[in-house]
PDB file of N, CA and C in Angstrom:
ATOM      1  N   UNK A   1      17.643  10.875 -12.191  1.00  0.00           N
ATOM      2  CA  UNK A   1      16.614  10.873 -11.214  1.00  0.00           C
ATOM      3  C   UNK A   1      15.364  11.492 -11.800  1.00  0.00           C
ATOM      4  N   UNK A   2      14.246  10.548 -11.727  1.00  0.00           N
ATOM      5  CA  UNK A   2      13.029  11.298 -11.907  1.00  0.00           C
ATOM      6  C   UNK A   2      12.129  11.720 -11.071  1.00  0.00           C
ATOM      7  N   UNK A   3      11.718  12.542 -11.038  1.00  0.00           N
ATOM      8  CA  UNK A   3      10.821  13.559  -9.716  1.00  0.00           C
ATOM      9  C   UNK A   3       9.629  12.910  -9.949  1.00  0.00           C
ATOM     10  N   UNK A   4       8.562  12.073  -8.592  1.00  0.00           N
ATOM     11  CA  UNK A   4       7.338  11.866  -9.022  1.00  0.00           C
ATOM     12  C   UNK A   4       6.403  13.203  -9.015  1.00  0.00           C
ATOM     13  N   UNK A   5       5.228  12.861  -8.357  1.00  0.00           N
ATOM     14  CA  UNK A   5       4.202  13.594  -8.719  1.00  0.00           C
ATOM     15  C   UNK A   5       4.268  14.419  -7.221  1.00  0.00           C
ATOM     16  N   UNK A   6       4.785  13.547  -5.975  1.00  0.00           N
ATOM     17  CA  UNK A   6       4.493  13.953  -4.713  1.00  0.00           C
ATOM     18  C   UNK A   6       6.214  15.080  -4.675  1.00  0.00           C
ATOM     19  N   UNK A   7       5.966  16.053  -4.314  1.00  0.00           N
ATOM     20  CA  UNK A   7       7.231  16.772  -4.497  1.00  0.00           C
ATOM     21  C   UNK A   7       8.144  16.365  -3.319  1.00  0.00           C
ATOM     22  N   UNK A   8       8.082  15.781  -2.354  1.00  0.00           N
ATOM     23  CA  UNK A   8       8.582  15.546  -1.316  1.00  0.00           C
ATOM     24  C   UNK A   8       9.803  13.693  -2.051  1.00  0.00           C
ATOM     25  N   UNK A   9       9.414  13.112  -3.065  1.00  0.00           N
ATOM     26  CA  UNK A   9      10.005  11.809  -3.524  1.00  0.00           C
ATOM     27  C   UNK A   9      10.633  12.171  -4.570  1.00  0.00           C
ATOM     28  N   UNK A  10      11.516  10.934  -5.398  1.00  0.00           N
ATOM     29  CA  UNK A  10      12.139  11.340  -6.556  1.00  0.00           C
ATOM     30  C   UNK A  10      12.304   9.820  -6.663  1.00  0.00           C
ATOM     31  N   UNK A  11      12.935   9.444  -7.818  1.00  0.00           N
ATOM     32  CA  UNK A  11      13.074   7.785  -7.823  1.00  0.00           C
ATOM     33  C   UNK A  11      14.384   7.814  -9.155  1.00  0.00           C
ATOM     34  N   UNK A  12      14.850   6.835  -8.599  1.00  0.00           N
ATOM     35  CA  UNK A  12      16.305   6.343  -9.312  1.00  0.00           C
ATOM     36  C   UNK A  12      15.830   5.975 -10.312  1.00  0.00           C
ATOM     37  N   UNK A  13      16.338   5.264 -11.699  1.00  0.00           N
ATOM     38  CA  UNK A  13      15.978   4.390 -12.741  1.00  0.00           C
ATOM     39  C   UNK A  13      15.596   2.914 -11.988  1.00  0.00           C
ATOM     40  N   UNK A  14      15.021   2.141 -12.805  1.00  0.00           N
ATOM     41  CA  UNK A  14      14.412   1.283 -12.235  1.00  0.00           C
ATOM     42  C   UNK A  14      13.748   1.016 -11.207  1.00  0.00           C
ATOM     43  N   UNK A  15      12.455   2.129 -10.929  1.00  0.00           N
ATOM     44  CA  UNK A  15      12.044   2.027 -10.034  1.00  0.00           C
ATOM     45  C   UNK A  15      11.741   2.238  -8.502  1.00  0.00           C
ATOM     46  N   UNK A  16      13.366   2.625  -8.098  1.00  0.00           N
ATOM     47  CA  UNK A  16      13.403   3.016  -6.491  1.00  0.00           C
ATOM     48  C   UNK A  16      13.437   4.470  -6.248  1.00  0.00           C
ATOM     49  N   UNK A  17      12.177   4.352  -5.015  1.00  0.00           N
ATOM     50  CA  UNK A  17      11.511   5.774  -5.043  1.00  0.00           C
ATOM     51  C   UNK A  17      12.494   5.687  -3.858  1.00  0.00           C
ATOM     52  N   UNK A  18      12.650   7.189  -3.520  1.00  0.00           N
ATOM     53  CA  UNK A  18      13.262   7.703  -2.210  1.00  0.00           C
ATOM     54  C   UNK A  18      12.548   8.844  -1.493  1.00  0.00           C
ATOM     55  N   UNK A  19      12.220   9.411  -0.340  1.00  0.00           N
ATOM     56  CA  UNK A  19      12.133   9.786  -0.356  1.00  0.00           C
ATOM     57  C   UNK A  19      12.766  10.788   0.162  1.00  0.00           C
ATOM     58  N   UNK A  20      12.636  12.517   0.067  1.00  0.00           N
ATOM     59  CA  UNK A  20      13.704  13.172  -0.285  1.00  0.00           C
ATOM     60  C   UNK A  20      13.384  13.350   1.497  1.00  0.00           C
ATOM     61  N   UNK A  21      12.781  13.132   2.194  1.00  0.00           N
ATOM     62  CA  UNK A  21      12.867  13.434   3.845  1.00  0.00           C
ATOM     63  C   UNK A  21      14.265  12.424   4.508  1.00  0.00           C
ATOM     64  N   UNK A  22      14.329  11.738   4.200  1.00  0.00           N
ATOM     65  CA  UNK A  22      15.321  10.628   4.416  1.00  0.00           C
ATOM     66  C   UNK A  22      16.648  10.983   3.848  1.00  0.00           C
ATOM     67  N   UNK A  23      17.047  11.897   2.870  1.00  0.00           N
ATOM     68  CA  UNK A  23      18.354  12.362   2.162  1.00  0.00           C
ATOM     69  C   UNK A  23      18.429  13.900   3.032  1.00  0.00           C
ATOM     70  N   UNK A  24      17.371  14.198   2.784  1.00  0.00           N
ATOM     71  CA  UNK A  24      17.980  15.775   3.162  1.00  0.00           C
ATOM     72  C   UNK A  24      18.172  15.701   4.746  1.00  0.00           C
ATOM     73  N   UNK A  25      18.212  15.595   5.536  1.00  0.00           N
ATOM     74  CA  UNK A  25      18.679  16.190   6.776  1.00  0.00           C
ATOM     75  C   UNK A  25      20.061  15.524   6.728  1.00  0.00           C
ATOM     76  N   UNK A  26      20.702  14.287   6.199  1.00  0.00           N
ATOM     77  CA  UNK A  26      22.010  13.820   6.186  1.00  0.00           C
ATOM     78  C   UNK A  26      23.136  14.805   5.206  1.00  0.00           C
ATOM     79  N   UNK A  27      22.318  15.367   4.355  1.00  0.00           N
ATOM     80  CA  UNK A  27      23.187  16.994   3.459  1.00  0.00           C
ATOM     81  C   UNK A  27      22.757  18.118   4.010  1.00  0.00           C
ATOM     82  N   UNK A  28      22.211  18.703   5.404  1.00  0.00           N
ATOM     83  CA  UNK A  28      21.972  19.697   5.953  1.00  0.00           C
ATOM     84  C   UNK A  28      20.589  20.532   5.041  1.00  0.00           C
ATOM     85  N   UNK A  29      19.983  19.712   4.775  1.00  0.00           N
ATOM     86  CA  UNK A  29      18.895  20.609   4.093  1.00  0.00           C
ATOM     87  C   UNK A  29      17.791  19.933   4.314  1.00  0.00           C
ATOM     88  N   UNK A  30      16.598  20.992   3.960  1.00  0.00           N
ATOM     89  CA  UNK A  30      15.192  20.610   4.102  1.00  0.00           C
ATOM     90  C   UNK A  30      14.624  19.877   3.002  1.00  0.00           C
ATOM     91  N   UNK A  31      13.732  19.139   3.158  1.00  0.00           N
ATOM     92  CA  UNK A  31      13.064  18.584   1.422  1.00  0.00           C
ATOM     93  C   UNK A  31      13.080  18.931   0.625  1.00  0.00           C
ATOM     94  N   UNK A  32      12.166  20.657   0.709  1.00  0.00           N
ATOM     95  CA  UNK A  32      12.140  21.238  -0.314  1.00  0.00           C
ATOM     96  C   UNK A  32      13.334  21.729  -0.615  1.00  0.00           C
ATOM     97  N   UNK A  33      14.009  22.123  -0.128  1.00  0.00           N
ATOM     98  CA  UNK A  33      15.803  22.628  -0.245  1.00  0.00           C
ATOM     99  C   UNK A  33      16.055  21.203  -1.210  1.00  0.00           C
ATOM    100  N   UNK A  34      16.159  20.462  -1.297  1.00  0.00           N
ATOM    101  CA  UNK A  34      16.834  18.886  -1.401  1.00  0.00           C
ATOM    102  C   UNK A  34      16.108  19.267  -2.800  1.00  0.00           C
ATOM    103  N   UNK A  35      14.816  19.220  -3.356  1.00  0.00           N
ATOM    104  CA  UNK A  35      14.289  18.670  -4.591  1.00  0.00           C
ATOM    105  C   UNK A  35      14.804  19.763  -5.353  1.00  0.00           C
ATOM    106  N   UNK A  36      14.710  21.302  -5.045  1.00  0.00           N
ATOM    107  CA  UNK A  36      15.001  22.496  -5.622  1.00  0.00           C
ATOM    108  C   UNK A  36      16.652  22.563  -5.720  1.00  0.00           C
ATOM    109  N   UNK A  37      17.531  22.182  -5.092  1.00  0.00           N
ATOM    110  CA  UNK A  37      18.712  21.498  -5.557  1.00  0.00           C
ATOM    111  C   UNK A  37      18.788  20.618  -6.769  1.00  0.00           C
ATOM    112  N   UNK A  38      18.341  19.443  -6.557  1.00  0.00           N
ATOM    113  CA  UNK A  38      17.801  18.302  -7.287  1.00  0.00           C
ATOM    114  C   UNK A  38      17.462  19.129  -8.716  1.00  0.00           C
ATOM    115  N   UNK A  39      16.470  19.734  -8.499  1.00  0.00           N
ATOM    116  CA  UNK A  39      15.920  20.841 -10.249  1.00  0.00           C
ATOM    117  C   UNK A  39      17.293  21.148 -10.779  1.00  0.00           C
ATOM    118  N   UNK A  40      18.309  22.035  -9.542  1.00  0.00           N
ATOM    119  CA  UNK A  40      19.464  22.291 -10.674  1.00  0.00           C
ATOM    120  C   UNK A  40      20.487  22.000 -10.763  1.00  0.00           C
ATOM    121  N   UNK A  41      20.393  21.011 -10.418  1.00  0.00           N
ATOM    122  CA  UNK A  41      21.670  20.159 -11.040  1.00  0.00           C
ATOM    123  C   UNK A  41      22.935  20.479  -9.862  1.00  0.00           C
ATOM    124  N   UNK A  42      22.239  20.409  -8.647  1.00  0.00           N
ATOM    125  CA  UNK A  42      23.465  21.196  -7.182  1.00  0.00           C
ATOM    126  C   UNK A  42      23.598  19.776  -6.553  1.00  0.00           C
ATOM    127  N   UNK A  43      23.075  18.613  -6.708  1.00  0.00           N
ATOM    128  CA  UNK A  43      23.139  17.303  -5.675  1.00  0.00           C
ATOM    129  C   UNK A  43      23.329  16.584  -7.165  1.00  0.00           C
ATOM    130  N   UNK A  44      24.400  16.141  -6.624  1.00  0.00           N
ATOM    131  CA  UNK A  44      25.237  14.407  -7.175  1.00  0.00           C
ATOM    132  C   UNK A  44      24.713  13.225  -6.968  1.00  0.00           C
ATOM    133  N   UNK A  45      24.245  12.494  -7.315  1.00  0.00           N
ATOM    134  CA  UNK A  45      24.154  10.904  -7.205  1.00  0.00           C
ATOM    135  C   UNK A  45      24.981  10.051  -7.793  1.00  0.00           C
ATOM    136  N   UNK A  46      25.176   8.922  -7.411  1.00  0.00           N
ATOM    137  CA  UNK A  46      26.091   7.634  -8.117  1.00  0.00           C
ATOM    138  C   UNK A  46      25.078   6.296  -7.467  1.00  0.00           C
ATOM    139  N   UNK A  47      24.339   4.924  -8.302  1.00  0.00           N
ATOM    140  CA  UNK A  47      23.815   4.372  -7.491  1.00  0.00           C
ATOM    141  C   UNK A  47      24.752   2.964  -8.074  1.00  0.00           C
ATOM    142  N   UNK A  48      25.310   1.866  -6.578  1.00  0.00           N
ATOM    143  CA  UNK A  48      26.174   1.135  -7.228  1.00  0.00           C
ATOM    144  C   UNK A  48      25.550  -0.144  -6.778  1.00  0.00           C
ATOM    145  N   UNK A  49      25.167  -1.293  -7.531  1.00  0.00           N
ATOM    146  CA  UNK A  49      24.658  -2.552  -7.211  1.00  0.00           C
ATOM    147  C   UNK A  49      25.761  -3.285  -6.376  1.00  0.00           C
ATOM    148  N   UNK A  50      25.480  -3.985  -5.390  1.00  0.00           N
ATOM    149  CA  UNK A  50      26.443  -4.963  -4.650  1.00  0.00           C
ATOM    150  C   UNK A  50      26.945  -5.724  -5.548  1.00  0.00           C
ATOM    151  N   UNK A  51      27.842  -6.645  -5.436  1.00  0.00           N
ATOM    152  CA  UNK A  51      28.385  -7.762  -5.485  1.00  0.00           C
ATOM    153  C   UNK A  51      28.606  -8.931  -4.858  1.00  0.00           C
ATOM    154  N   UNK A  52      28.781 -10.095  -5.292  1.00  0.00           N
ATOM    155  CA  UNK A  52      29.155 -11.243  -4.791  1.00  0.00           C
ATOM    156  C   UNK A  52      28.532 -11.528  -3.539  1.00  0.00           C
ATOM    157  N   UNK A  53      28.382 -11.074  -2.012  1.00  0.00           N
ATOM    158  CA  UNK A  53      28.020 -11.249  -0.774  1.00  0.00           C
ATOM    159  C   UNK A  53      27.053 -10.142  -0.583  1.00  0.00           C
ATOM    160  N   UNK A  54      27.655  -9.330  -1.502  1.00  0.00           N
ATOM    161  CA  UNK A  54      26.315  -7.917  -1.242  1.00  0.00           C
ATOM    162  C   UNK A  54      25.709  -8.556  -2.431  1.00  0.00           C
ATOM    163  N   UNK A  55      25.037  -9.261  -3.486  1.00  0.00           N
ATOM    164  CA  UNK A  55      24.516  -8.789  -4.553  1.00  0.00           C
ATOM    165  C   UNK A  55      22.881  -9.055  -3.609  1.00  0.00           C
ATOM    166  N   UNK A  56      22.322  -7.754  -4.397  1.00  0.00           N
ATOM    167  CA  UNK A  56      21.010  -7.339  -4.033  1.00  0.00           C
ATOM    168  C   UNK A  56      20.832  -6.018  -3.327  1.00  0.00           C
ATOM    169  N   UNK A  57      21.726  -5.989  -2.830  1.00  0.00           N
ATOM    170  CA  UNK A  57      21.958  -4.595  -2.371  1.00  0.00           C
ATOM    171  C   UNK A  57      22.559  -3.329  -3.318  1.00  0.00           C
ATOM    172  N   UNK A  58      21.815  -2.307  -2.779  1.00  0.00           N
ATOM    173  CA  UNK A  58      22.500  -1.473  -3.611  1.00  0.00           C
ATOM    174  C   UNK A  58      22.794  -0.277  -2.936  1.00  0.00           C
ATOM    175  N   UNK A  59      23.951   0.491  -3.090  1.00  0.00           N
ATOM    176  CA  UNK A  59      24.595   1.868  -2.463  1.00  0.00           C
ATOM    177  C   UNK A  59      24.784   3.495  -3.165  1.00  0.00           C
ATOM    178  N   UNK A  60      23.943   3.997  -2.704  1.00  0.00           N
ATOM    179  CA  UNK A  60      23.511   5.207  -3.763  1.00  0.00           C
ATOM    180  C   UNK A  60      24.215   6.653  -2.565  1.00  0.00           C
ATOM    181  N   UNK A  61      25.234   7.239  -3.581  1.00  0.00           N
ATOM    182  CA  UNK A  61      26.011   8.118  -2.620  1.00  0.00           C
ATOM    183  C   UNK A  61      25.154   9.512  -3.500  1.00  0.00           C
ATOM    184  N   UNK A  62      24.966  10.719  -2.413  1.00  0.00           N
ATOM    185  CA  UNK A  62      24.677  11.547  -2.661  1.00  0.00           C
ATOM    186  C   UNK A  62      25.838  13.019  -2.478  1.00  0.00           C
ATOM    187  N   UNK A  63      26.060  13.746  -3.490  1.00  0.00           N
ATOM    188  CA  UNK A  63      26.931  14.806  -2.515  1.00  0.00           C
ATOM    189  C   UNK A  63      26.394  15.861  -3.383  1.00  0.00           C
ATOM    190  N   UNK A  64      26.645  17.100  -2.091  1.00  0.00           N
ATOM    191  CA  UNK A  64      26.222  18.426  -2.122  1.00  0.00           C
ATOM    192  C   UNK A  64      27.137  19.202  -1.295  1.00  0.00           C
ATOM    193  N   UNK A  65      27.709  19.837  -2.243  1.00  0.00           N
ATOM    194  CA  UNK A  65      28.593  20.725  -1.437  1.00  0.00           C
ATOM    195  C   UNK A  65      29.756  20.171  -1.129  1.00  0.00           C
ATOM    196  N   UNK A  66      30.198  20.024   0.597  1.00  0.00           N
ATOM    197  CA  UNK A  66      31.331  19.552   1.219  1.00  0.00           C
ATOM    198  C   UNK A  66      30.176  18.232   1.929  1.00  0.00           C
ATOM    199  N   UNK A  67      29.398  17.805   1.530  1.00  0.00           N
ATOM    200  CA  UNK A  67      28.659  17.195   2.382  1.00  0.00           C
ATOM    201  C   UNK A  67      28.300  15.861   1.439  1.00  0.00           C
ATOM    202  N   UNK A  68      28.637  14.659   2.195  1.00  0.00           N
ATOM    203  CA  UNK A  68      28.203  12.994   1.036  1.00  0.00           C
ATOM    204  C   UNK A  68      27.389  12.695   2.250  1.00  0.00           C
ATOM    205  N   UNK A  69      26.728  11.788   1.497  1.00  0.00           N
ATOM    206  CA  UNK A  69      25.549  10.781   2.598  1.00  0.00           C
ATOM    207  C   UNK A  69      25.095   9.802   1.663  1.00  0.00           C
ATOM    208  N   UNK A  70      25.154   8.252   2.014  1.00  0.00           N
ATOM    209  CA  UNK A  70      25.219   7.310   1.831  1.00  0.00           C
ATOM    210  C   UNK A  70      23.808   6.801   2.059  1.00  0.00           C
ATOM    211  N   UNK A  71      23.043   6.355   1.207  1.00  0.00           N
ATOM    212  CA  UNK A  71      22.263   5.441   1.622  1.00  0.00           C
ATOM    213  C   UNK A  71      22.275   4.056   0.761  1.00  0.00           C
ATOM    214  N   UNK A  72      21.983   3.119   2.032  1.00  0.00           N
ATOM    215  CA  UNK A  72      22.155   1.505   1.782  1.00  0.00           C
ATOM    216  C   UNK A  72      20.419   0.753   1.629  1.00  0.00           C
ATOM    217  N   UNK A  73      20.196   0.318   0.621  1.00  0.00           N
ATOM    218  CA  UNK A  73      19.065  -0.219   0.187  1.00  0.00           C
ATOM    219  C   UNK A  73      19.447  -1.747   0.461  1.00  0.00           C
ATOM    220  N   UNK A  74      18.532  -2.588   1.254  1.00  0.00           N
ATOM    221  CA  UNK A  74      18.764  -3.713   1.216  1.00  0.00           C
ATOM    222  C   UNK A  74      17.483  -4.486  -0.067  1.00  0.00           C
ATOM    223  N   UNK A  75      18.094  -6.016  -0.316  1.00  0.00           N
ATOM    224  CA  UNK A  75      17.622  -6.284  -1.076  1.00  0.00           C
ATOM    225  C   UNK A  75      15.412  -6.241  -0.964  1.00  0.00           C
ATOM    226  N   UNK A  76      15.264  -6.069   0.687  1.00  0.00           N
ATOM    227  CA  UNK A  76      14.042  -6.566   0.768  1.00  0.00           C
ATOM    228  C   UNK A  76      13.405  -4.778   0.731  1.00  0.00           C
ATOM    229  N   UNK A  77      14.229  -3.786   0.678  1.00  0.00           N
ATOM    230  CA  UNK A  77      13.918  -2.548   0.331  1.00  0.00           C
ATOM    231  C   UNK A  77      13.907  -1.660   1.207  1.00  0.00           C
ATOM    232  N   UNK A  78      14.099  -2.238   2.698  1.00  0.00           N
ATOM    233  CA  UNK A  78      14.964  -1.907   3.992  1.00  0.00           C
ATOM    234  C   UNK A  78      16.043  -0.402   3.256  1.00  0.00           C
ATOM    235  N   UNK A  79      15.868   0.452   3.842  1.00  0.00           N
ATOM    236  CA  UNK A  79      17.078   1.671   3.886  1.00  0.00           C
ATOM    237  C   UNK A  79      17.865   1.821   4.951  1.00  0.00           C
ATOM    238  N   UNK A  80      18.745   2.384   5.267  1.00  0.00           N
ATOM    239  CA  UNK A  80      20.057   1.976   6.010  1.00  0.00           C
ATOM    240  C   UNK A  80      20.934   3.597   5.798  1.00  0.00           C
ATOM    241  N   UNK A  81      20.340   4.641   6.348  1.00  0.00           N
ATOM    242  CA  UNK A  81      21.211   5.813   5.853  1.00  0.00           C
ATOM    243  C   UNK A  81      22.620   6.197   6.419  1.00  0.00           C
ATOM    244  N   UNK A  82      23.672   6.580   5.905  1.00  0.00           N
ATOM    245  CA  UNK A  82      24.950   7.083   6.289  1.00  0.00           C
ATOM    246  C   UNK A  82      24.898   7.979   6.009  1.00  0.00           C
ATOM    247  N   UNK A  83      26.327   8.705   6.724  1.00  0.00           N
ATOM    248  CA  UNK A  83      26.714  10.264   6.580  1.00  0.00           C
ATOM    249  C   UNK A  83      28.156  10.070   6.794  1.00  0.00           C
ATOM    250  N   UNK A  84      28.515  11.259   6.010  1.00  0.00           N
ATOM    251  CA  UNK A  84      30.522  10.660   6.133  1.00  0.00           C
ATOM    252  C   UNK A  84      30.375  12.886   5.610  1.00  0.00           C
ATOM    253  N   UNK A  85      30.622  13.654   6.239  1.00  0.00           N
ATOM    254  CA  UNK A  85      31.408  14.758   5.811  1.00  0.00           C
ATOM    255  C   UNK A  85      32.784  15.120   5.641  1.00  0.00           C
ATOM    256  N   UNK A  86      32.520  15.551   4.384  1.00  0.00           N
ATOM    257  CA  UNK A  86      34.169  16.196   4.147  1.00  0.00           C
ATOM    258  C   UNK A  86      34.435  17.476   4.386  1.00  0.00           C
ATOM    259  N   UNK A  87      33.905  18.459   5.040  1.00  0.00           N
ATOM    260  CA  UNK A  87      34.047  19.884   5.382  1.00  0.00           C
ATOM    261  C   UNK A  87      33.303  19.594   6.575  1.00  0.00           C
TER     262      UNK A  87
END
């Protein structure tokens, strides 16, 4: 993940910016909580391209702590956020 310039965003490889207002309240934290995590290495990402019926879509899981949250990127750039806790 690379951090842009606006401290509140961050962006995957290739391009997809996120922004961190949209992740953090689904891991119990504030933005700035979220990016200052993000600095050390305390939030997980995995980002996974669809397939076959999904291709274009893509599913980028975040976890922190006891806490995952899902967000769903559609191909037209539409976001789609989940939350699934494990604690």
């Amino acid at each position: 993940m690379i951090e842009s310039q606006d401290s509140q965003e961050f962006e995957e490889e290739d391009s997809l910016r996120i922004d961190a207002r949209e992740i953090a309240p689904l891991l119990g934290l504030t933005p700035e909580r979220l990016m200052a995590e993000l600095r050390a290495g305390q939030i997980y990402h995995v980002a996974e391209e669809g397939e076959d019926d999904e291709d274009g879509r893509m599913r980028i899981v975040f976890r922190y702590r006891a806490r995952t949250a899902r967000l769903i990127v559609e191909s037209d750039g539409s976001m789609h956020p989940e939350i699934n806790r494990t604690h």
